[in-house]
N, C-alpha and C. Protein backbone atom coordinates (compact mmCIF):
# COMPACT_ATOMS: atom_id res chain seq x y z
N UNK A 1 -6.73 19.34 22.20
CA UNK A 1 -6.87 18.04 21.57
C UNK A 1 -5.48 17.51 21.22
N UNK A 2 -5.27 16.26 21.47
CA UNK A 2 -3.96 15.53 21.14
C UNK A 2 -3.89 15.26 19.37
N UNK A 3 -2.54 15.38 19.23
CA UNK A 3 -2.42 14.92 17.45
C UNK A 3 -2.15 13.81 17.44
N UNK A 4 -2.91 13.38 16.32
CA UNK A 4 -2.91 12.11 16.53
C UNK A 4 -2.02 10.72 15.86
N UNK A 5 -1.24 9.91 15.80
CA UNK A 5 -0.02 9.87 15.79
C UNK A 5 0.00 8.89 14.30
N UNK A 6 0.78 9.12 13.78
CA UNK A 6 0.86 8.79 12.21
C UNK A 6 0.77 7.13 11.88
N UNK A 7 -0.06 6.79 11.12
CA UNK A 7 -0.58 5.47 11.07
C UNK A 7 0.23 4.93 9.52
N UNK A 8 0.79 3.97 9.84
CA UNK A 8 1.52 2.96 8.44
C UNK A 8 0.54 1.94 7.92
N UNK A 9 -0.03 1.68 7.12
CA UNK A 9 -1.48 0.93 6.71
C UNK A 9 0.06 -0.26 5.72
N UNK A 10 -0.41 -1.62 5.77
CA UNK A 10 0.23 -2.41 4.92
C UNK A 10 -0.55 -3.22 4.14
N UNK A 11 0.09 -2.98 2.96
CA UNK A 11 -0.97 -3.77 2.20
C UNK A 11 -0.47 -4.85 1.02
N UNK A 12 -0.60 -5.94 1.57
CA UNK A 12 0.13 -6.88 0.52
C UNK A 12 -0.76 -7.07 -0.59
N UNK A 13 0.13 -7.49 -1.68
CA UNK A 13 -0.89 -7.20 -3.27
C UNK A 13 -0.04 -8.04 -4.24
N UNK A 14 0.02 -9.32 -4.53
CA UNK A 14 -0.22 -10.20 -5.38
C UNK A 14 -0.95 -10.32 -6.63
N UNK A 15 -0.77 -9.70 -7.81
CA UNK A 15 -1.81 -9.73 -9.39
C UNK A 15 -2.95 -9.69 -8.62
N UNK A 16 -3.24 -8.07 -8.20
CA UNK A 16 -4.28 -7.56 -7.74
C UNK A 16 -4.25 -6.49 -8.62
N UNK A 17 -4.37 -6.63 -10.12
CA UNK A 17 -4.67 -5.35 -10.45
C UNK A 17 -6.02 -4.98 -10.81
N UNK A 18 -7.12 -5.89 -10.37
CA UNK A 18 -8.40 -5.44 -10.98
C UNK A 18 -8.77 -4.63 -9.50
N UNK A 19 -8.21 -4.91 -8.51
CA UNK A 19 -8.74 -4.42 -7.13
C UNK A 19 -8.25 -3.39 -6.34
N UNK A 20 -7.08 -3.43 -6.85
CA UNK A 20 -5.74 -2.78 -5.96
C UNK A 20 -6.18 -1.05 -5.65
N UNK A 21 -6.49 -0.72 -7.30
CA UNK A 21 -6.90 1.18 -7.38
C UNK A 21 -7.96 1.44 -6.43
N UNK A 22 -8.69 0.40 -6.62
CA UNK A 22 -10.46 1.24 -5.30
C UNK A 22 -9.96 0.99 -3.94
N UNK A 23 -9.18 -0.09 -3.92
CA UNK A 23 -8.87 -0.04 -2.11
C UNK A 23 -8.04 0.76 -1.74
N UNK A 24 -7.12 1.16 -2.82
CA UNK A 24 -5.72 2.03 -2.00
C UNK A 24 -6.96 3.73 -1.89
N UNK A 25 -7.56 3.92 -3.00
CA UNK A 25 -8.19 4.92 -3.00
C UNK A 25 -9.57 5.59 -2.18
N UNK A 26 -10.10 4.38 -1.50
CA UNK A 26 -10.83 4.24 -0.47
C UNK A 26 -10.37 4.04 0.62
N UNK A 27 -8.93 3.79 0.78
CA UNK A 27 -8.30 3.88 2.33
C UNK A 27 -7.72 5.04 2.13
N UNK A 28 -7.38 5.77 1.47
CA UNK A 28 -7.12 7.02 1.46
C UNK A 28 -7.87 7.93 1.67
N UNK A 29 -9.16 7.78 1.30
CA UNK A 29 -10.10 8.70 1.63
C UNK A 29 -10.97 9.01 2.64
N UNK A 30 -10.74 7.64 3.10
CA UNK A 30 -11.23 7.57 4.89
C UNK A 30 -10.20 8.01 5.33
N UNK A 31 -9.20 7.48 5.67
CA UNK A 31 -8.00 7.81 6.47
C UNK A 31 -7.91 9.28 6.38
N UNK A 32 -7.95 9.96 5.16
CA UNK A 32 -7.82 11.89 4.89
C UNK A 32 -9.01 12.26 5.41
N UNK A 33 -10.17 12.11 5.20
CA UNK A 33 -11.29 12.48 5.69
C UNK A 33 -11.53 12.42 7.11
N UNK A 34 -11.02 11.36 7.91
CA UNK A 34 -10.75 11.29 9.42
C UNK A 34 -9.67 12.42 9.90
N UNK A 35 -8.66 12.52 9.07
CA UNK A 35 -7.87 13.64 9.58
C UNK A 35 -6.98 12.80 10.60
N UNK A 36 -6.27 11.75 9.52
CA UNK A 36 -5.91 10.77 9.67
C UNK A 36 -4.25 10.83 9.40
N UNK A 37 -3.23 11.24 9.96
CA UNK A 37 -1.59 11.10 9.52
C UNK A 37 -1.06 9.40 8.84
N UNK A 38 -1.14 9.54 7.89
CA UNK A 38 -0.90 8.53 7.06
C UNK A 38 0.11 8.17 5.90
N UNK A 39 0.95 6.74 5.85
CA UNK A 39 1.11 6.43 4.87
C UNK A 39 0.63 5.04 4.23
N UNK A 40 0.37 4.45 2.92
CA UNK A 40 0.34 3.52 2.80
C UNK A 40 1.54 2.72 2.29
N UNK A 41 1.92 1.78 2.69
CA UNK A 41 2.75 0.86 2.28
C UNK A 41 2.31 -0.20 1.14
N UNK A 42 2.33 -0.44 0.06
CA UNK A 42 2.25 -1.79 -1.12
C UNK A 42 3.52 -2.67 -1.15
N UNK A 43 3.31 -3.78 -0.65
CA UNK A 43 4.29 -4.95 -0.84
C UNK A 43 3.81 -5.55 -2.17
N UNK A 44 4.63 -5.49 -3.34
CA UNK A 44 4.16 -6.14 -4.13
C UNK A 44 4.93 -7.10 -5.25
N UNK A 45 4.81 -8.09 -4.24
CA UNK A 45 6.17 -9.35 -4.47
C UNK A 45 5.43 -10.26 -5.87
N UNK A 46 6.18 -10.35 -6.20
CA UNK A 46 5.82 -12.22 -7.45
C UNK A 46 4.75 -11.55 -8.75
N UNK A 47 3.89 -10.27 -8.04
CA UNK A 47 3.35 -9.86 -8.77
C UNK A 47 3.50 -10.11 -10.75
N UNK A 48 2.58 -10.26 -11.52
CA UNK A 48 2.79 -10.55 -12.82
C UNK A 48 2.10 -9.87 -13.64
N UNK A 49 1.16 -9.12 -13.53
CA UNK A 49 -0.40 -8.52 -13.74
C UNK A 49 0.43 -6.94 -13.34
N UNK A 50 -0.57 -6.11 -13.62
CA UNK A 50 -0.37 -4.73 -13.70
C UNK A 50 -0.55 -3.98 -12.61
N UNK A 51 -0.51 -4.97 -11.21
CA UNK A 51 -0.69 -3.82 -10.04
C UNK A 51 0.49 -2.89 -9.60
N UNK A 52 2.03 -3.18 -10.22
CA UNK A 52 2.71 -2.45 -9.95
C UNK A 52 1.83 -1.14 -10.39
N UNK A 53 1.50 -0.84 -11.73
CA UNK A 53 1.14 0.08 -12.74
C UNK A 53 -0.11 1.05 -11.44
N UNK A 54 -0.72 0.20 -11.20
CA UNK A 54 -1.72 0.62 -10.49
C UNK A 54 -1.30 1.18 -9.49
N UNK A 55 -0.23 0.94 -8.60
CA UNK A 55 0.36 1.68 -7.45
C UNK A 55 0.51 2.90 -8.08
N UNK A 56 1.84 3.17 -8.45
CA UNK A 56 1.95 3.82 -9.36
C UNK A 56 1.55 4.99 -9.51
N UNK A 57 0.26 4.81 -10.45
CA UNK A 57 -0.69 5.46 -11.05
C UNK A 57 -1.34 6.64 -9.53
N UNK A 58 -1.22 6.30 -9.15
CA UNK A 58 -1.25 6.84 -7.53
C UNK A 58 -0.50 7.53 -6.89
N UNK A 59 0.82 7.43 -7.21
CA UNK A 59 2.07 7.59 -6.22
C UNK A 59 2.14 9.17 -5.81
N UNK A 60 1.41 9.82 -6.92
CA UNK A 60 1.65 11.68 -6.78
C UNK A 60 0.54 12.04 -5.80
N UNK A 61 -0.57 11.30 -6.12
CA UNK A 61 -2.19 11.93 -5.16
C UNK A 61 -2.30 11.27 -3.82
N UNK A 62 -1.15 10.36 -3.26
CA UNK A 62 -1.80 9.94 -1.78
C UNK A 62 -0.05 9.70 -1.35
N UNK A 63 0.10 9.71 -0.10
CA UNK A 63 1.18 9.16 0.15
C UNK A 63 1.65 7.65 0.27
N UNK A 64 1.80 7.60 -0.68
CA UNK A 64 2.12 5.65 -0.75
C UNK A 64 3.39 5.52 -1.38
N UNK A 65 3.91 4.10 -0.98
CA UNK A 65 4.95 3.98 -1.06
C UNK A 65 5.29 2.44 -1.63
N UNK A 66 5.98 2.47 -2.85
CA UNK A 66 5.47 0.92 -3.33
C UNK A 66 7.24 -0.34 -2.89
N UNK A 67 6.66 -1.00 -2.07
CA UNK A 67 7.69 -2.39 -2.06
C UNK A 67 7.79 -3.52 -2.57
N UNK A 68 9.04 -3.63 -3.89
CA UNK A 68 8.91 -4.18 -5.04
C UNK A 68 10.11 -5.25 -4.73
N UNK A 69 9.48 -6.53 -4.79
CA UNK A 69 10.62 -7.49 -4.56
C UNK A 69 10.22 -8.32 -5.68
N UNK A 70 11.05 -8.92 -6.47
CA UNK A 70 11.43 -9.42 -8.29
C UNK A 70 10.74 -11.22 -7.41
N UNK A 71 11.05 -11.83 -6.40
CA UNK A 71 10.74 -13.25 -6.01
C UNK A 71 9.42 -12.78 -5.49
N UNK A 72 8.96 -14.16 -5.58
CA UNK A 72 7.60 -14.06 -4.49
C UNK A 72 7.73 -14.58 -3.47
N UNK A 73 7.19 -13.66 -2.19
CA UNK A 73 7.92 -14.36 -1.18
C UNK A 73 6.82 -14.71 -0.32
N UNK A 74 5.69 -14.39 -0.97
CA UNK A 74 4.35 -15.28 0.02
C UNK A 74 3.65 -14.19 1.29
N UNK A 75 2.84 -14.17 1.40
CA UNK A 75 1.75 -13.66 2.59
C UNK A 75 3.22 -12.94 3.78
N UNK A 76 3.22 -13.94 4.45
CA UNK A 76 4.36 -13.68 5.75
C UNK A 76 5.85 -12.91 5.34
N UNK A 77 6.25 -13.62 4.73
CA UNK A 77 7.06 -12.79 4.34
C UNK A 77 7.25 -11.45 3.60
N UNK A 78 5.96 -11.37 3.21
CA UNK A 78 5.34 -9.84 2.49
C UNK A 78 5.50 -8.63 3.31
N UNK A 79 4.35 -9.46 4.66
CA UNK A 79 4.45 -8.37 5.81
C UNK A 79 5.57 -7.90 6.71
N UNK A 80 6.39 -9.25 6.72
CA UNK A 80 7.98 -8.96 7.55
C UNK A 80 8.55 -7.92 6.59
N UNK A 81 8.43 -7.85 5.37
CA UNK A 81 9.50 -7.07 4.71
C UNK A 81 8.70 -5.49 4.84
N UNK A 82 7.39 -5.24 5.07
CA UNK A 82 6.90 -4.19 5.06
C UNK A 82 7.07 -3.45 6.37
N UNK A 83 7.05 -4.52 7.16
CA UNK A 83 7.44 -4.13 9.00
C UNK A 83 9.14 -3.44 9.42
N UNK A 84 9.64 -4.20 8.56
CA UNK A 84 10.97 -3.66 8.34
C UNK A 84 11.54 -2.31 7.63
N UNK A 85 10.81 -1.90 7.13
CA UNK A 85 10.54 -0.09 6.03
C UNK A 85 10.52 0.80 7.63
């Protein structure tokens, strides 16, 4: 059987902190449960609300990785800066 080749998941997150914990934690658990080589990426620009906290809160139990830019730089430019990591 071939291994199967390590997947970068991106996830932009804008004062998503009521949402942010069940999705990063439900793509983690599919993705591990598939037997899945993974990291997640969090772009989390302009943010104002507590989803940094929420990354975070995470950072030891899954492999994620949080991208913290102080401006907001909008949808597109979220993902260019995550494509670029």
């Amino acid at each position: 059987m071939r291994a199967l080749p390590f997947l970068s998941v991106c996830v932009p997150a804008r004062d998503e902190e009521r949402s942010i914990g069940g999705v990063l934690d439900r793509l983690h658990a599919a993705l591990a449960a598939a037997e899945i080589p993974h990291e997640i990426l969090v772009e989390c620009s302009g943010s104002v609300d507590d989803t940094r906290r929420q990354v975070w809160s995470r950072i030891d139990i899954m492999p994620l990785r949080l991208l913290d830019e102080s401006a907001e730089l909008g949808f597109g430019n979220a993902v260019r800066a995550m494509l670029d990591v």
